[in-house]
Protein backbone atom coordinates (compact mmCIF):
# COMPACT_ATOMS: atom_id res chain seq x y z
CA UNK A 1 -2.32 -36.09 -4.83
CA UNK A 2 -0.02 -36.40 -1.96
CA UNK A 3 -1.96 -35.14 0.89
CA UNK A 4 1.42 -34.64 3.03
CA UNK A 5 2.41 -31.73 0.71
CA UNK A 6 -0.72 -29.93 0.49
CA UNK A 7 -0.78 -30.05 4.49
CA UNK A 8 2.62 -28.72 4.62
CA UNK A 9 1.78 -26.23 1.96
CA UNK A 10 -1.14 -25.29 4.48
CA UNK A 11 0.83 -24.98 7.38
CA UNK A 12 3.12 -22.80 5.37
CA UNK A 13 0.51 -20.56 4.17
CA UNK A 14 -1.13 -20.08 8.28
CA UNK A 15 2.58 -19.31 9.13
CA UNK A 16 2.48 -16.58 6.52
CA UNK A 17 -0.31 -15.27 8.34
CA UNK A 18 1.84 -14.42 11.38
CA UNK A 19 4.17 -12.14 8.66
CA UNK A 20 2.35 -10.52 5.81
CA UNK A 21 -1.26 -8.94 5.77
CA UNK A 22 -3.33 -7.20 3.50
CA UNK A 23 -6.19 -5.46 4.54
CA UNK A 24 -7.95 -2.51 2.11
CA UNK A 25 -7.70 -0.32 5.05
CA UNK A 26 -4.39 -0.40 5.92
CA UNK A 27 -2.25 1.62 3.44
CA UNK A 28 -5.04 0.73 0.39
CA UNK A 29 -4.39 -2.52 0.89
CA UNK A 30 -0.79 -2.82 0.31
CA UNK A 31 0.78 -6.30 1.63
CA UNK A 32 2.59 -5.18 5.31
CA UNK A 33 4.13 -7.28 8.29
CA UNK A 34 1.42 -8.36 10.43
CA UNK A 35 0.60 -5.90 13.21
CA UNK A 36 2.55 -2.98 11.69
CA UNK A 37 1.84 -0.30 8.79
CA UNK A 38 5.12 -1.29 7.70
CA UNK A 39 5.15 -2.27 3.98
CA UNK A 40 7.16 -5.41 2.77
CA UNK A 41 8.66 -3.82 -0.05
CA UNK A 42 10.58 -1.14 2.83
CA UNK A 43 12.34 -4.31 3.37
CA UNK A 44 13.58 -5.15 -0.02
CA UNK A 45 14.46 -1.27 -0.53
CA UNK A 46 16.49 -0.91 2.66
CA UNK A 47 18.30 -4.76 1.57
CA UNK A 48 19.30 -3.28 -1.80
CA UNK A 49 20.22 0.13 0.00
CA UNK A 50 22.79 -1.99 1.72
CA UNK A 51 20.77 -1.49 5.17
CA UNK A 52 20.86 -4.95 7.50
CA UNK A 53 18.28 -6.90 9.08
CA UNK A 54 19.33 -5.24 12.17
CA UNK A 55 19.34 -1.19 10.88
CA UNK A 56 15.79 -2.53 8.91
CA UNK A 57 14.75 -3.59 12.25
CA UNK A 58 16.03 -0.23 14.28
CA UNK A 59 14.19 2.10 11.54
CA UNK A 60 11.15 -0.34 11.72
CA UNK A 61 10.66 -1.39 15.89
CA UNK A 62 7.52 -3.11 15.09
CA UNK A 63 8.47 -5.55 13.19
CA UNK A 64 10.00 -8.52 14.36
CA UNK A 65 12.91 -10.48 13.25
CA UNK A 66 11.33 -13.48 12.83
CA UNK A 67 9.45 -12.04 10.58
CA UNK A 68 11.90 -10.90 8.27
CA UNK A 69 13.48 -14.23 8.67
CA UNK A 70 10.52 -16.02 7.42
CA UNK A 71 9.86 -13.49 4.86
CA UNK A 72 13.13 -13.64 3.45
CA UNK A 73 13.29 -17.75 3.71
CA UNK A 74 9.75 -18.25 1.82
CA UNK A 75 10.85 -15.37 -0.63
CA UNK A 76 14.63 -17.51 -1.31
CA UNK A 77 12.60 -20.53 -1.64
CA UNK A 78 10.23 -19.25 -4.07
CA UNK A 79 12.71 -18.31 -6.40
CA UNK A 80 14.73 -21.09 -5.80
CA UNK A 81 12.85 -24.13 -6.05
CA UNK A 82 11.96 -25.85 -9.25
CA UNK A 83 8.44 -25.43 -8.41
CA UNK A 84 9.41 -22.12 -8.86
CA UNK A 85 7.24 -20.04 -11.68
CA UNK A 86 10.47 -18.17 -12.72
CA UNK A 87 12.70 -19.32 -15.22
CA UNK A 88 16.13 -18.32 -16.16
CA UNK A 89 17.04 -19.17 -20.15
């Protein structure tokens, strides 16, 4: 096992932390941006709406850029990795 990956696989996880939450008693536990009641998938429907980061961020004040950033960046590297689960035939 190389230990350096699982560490940076940790501190990628605690960085999550600072964007997505899920607590049962916010919105029945639906995954949100940390701090907000905002839930990730408004994201992905205003992206495919045609909305930008910036009207997203207008509609939504409490959430952050960076957060979007980093949402979007771990999402893009999830489905683009190797590691990925997904595979295209």
């Amino acid at each position: 096992m190389d230990w350096r990956i699982v560490a940076d696989e940790m501190l990628q996880l605690d960085a999550m932390n600072e964007v997505v939450s899920v607590n049962p008693q916010i919105l029945g536990g639906t995954p949100c941006f940390t701090g907000t009641r905002v839930p990730l998938r408004s994201l992905f429907d205003h992206l495919r709406l045609g909305y930008t980061i910036e009207g997203f961020i207008e509609q939504f004040p409490t959430v952050k850029r960076e957060q979007v950033e980093m949402l979007l960046e771990r999402s893009r590297r999830f489905v683009c990795e190797e590691t990925s689960p997904i595979s295209v035939p």
